[in-house]
N, C-alpha and C. Protein backbone atom coordinates (compact mmCIF):
# COMPACT_ATOMS: atom_id res chain seq x y z
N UNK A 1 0.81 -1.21 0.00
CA UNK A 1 0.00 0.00 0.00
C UNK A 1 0.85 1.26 0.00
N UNK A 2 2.28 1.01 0.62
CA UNK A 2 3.05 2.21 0.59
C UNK A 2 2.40 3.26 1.80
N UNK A 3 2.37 2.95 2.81
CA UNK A 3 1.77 3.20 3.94
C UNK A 3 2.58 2.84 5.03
N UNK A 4 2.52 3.81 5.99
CA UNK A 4 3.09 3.47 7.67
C UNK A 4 1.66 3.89 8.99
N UNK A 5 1.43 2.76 9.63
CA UNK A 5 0.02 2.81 10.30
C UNK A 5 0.58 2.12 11.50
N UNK A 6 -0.07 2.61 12.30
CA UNK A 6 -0.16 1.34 13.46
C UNK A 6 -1.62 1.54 14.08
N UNK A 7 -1.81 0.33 14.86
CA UNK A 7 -2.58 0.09 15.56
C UNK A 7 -3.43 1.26 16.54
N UNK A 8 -5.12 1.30 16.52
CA UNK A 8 -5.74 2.10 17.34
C UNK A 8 -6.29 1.02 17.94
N UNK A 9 -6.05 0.83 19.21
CA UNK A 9 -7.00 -0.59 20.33
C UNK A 9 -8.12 0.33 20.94
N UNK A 10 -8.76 -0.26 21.11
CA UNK A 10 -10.07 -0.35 21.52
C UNK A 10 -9.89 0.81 22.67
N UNK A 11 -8.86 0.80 23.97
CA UNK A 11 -9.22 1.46 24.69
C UNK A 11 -8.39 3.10 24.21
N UNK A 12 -7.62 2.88 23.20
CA UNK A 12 -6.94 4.06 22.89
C UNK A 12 -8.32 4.83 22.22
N UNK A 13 -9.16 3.94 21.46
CA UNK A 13 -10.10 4.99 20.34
C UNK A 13 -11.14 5.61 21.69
N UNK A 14 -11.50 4.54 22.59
CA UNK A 14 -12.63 5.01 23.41
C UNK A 14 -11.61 6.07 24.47
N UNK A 15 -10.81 6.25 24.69
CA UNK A 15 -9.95 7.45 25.16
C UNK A 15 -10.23 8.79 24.50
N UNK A 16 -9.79 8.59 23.40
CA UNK A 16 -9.51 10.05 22.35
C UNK A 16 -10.29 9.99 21.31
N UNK A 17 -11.64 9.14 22.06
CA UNK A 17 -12.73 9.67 20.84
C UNK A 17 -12.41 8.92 19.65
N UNK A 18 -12.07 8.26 19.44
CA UNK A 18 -11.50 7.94 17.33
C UNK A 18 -12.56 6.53 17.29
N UNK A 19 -12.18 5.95 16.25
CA UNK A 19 -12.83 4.82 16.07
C UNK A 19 -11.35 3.94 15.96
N UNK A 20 -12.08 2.36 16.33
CA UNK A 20 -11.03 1.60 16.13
C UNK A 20 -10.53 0.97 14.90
N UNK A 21 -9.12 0.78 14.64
CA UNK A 21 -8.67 0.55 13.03
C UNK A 21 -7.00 0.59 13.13
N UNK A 22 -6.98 1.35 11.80
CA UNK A 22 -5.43 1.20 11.43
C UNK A 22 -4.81 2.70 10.71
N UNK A 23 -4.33 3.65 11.89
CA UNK A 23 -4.06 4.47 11.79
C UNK A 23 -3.20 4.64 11.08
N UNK A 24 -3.16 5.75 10.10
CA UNK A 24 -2.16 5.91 9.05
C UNK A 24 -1.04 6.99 9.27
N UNK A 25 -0.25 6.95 9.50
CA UNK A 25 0.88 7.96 10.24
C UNK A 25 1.94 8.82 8.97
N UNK A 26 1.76 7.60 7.74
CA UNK A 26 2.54 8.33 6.73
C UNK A 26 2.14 7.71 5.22
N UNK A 27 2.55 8.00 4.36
CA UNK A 27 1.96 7.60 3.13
C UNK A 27 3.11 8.14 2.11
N UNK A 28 3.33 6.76 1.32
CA UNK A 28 5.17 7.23 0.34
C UNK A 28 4.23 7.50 -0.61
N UNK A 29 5.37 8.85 -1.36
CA UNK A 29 4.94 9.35 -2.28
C UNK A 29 4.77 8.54 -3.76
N UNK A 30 3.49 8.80 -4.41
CA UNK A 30 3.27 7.89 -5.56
C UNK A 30 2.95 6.78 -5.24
N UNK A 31 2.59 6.08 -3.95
CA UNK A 31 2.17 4.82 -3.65
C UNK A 31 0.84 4.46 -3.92
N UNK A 32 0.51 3.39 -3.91
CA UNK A 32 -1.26 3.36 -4.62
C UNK A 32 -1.67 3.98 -3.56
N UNK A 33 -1.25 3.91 -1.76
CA UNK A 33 -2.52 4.70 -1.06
C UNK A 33 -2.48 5.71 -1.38
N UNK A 34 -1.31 6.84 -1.97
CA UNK A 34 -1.17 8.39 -2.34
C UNK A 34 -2.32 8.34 -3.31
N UNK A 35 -2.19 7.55 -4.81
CA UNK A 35 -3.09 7.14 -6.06
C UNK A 35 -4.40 7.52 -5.64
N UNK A 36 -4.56 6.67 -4.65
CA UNK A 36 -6.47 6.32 -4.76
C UNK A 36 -6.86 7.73 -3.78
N UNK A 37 -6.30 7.89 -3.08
CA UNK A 37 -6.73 9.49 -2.34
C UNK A 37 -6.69 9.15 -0.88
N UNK A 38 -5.91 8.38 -0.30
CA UNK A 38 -5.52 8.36 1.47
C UNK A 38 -5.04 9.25 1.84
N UNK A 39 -5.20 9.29 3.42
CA UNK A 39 -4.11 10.63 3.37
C UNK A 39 -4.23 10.10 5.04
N UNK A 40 -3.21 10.88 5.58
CA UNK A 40 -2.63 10.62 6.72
C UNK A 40 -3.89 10.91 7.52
N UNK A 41 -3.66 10.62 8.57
CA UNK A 41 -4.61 10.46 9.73
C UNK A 41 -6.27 9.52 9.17
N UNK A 42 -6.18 9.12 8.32
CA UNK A 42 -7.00 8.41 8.03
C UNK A 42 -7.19 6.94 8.82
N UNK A 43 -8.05 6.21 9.28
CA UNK A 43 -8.13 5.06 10.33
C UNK A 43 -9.25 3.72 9.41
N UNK A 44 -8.16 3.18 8.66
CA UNK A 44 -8.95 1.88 7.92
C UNK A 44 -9.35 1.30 9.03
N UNK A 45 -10.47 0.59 8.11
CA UNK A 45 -11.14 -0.06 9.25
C UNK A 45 -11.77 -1.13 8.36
N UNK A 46 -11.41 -1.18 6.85
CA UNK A 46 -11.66 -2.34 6.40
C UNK A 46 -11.43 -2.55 5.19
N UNK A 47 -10.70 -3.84 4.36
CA UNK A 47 -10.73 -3.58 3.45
C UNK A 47 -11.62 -4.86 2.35
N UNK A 48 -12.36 -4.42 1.34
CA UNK A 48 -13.48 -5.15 0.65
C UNK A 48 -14.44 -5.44 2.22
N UNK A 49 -14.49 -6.71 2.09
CA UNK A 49 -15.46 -6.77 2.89
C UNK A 49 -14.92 -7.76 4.42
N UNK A 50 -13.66 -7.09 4.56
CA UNK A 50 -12.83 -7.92 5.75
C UNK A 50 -12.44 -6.85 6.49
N UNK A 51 -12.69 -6.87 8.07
CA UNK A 51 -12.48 -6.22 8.86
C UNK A 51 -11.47 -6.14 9.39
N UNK A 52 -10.56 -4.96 9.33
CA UNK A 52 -8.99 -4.65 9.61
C UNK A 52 -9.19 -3.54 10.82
N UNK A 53 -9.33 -3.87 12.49
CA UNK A 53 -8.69 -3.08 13.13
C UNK A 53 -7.49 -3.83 13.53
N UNK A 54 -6.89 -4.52 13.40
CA UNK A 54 -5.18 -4.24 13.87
C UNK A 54 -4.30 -4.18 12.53
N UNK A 55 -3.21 -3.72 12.80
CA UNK A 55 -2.22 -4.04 11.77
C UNK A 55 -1.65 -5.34 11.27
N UNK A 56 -2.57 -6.52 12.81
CA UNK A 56 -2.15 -7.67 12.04
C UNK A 56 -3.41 -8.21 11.21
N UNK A 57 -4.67 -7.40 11.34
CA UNK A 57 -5.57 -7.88 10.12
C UNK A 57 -5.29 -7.59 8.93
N UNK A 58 -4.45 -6.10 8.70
CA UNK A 58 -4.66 -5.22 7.73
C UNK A 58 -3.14 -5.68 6.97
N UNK A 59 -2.48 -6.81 7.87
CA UNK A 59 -1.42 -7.51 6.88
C UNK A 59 -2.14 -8.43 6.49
N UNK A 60 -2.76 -9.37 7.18
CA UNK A 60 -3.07 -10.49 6.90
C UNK A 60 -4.21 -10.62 5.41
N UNK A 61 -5.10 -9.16 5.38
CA UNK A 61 -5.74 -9.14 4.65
C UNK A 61 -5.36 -8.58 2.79
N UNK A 62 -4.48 -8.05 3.42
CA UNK A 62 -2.98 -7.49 2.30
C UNK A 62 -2.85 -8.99 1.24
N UNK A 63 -2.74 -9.63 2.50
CA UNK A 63 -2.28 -10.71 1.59
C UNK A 63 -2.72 -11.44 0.76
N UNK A 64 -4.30 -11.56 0.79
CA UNK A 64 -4.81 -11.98 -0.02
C UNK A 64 -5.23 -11.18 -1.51
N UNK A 65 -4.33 -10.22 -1.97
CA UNK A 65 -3.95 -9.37 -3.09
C UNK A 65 -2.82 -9.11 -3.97
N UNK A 66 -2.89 -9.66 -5.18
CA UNK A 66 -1.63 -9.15 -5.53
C UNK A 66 -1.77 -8.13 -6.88
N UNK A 67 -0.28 -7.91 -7.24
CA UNK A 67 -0.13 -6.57 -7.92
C UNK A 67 -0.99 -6.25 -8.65
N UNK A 68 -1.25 -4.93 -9.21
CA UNK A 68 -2.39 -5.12 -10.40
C UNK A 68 -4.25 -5.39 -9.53
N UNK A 69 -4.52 -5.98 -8.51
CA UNK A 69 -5.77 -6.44 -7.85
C UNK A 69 -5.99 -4.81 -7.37
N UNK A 70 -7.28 -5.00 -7.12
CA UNK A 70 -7.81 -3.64 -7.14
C UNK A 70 -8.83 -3.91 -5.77
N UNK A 71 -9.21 -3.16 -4.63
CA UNK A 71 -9.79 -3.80 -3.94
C UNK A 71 -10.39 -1.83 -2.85
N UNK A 72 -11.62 -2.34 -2.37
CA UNK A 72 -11.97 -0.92 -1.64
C UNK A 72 -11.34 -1.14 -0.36
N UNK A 73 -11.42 -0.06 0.02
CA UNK A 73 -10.65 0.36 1.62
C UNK A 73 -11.63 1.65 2.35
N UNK A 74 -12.74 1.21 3.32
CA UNK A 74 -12.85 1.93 4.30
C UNK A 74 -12.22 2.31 5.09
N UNK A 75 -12.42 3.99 5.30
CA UNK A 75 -11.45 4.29 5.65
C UNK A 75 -12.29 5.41 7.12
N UNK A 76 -12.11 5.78 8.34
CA UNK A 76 -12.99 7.14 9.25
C UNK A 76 -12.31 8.12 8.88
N UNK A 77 -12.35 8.97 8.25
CA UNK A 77 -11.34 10.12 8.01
C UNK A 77 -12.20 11.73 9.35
N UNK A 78 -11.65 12.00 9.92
CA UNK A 78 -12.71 12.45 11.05
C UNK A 78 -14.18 12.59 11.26
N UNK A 79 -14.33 11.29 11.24
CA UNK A 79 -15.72 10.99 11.77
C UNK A 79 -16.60 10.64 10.80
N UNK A 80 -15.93 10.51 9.76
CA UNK A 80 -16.70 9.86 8.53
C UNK A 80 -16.24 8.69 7.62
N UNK A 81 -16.99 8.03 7.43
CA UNK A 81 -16.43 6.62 6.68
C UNK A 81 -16.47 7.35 5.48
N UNK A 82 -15.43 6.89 4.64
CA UNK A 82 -15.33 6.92 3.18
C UNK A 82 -15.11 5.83 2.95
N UNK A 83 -15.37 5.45 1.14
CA UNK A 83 -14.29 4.63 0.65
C UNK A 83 -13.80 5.01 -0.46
N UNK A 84 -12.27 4.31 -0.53
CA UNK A 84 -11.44 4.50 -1.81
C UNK A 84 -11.01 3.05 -2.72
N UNK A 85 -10.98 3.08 -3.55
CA UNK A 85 -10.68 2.07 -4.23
C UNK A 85 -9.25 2.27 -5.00
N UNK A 86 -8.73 1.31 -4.16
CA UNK A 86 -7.03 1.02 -4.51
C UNK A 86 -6.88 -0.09 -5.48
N UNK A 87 -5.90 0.20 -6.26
CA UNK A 87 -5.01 -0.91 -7.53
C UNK A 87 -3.84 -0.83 -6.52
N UNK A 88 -3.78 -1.95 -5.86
CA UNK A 88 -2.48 -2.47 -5.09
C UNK A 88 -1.22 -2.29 -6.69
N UNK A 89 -0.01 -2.34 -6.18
CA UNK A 89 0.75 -1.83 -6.98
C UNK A 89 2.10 -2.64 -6.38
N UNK A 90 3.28 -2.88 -6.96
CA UNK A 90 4.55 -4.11 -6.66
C UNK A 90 5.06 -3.35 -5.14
N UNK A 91 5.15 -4.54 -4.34
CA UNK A 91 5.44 -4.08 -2.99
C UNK A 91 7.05 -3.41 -3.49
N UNK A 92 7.44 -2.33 -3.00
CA UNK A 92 9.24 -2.06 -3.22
C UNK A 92 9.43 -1.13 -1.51
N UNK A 93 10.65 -2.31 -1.26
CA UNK A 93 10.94 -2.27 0.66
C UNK A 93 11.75 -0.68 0.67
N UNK A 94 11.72 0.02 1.47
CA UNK A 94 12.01 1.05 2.02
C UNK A 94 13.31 1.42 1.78
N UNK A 95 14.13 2.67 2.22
CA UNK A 95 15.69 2.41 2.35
C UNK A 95 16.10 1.98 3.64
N UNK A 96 15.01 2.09 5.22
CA UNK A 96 15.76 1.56 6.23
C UNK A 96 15.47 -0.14 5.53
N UNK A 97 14.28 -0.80 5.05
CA UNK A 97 14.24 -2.09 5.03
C UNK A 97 15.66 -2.85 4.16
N UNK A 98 16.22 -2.31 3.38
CA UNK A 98 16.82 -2.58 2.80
C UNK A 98 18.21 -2.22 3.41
N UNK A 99 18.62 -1.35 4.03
CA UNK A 99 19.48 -1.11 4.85
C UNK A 99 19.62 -2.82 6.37
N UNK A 100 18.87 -2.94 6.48
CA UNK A 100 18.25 -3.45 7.54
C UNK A 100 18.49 -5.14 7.26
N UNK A 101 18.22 -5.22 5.58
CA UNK A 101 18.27 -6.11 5.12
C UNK A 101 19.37 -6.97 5.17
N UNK A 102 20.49 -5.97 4.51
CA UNK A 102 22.08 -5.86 4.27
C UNK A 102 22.49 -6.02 5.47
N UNK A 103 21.97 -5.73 6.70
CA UNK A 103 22.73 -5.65 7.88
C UNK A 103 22.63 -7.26 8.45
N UNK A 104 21.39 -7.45 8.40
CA UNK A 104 21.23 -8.72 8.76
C UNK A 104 21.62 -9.86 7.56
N UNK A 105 22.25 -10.08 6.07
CA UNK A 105 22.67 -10.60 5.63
C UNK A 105 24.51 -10.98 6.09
N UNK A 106 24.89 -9.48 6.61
CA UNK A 106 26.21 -9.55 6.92
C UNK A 106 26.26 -10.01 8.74
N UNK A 107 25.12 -10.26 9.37
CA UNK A 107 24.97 -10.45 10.65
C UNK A 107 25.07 -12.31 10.07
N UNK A 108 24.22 -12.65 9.00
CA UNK A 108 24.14 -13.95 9.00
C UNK A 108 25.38 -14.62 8.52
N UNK A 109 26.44 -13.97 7.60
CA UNK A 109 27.78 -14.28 7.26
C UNK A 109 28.43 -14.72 8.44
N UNK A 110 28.53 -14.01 9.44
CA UNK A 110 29.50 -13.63 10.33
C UNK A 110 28.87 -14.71 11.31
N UNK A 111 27.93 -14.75 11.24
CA UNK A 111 27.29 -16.05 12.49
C UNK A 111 27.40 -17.51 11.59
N UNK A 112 27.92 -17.76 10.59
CA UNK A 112 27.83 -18.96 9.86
C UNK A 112 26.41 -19.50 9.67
N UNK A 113 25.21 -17.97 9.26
CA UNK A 113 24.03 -18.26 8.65
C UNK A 113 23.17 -18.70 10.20
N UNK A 114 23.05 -18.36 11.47
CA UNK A 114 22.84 -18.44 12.18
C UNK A 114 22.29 -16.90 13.02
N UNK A 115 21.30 -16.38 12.22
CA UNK A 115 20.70 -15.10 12.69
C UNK A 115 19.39 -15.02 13.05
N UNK A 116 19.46 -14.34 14.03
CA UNK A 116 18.04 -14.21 14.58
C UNK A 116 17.22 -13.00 14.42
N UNK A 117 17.74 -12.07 13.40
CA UNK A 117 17.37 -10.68 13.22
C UNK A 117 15.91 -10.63 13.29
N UNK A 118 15.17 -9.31 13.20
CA UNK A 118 14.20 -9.03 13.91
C UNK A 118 12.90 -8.61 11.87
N UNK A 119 13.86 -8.66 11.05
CA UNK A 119 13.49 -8.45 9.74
C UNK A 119 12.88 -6.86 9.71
N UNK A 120 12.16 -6.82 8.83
CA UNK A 120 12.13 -5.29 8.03
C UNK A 120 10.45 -4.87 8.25
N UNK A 121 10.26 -3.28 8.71
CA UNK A 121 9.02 -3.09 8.52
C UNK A 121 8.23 -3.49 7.23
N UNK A 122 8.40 -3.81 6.31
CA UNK A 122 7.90 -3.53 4.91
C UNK A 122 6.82 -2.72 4.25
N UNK A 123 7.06 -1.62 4.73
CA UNK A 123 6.05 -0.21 4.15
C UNK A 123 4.84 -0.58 5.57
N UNK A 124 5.32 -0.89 6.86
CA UNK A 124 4.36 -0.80 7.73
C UNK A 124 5.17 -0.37 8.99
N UNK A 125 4.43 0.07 10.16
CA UNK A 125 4.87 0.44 11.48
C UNK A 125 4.27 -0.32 12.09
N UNK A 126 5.17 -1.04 13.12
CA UNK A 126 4.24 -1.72 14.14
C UNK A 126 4.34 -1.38 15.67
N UNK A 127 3.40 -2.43 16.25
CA UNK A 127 3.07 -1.41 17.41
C UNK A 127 1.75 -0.64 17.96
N UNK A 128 1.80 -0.09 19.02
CA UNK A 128 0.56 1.11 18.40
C UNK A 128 1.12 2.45 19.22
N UNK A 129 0.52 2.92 18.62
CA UNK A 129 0.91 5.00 18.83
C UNK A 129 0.57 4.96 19.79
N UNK A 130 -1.38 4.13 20.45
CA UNK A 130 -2.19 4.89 21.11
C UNK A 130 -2.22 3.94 22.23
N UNK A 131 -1.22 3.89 23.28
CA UNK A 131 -1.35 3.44 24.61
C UNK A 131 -2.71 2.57 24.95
């Protein structure tokens, strides 16, 4: 999606008012979410007809798409559902992921292929913002 989101839990949205979902914190330029019309602070909450409040739905549901697939995305943009309809587009990893990558290839040299690295955001944040 070319997106950085994390997690809104349940007691963070009923705190600060929001709804629960998948907060969007950043959005790479030219990425299909830029394309279809996302925009930061936006809080998916679903995409087609599968319900994404965590970031591990909103991978899991990722996955059942590939390049070229075209699919809607509800989205609360303050206090209102929209939707947009995204053409998912070729995943391409970040410069920390790829940095990150390299590090842990030369971590696995040096351990005789014996690494336990922690791997790469891949155009996601994890976690959540909202306590």
């Amino acid at each position: 999606l070319g997106i950085e989101a994390v997690t809104v839990s349940k007691s963070a949205a009923s705190y600060y008012n929001m709804v629960q979902g998948v907060y969007i914190n950043r959005i790479t330029e030219g990425s299909c979410a830029e394309v279809c019309g996302l925009k930061v602070g936006d809080i998916i909450i679903s995409i087609d007809d599968t319900e994404t409040l965590t970031m591990s739905d909103l991978i899991a549901a990722k996955k059942n798409y590939s390049a070229g697939d075209s699919a809607v995305i509800r989205v609360n943009r303050s206090g209102v559902e929209m939707d947009f309809t995204v053409i998912f587009d070729e995943e391409i990893p970040s410069e920390g992921d790829t940095q990150n990558r390299q590090s842990q290839q030369n971590q696995q040299s040096e351990n005789r292929g014996n690494s336990f690295g922690n791997g790469g955001s891949y155009g996601y944040g994890y976690g959540n913002l909202f306590p």
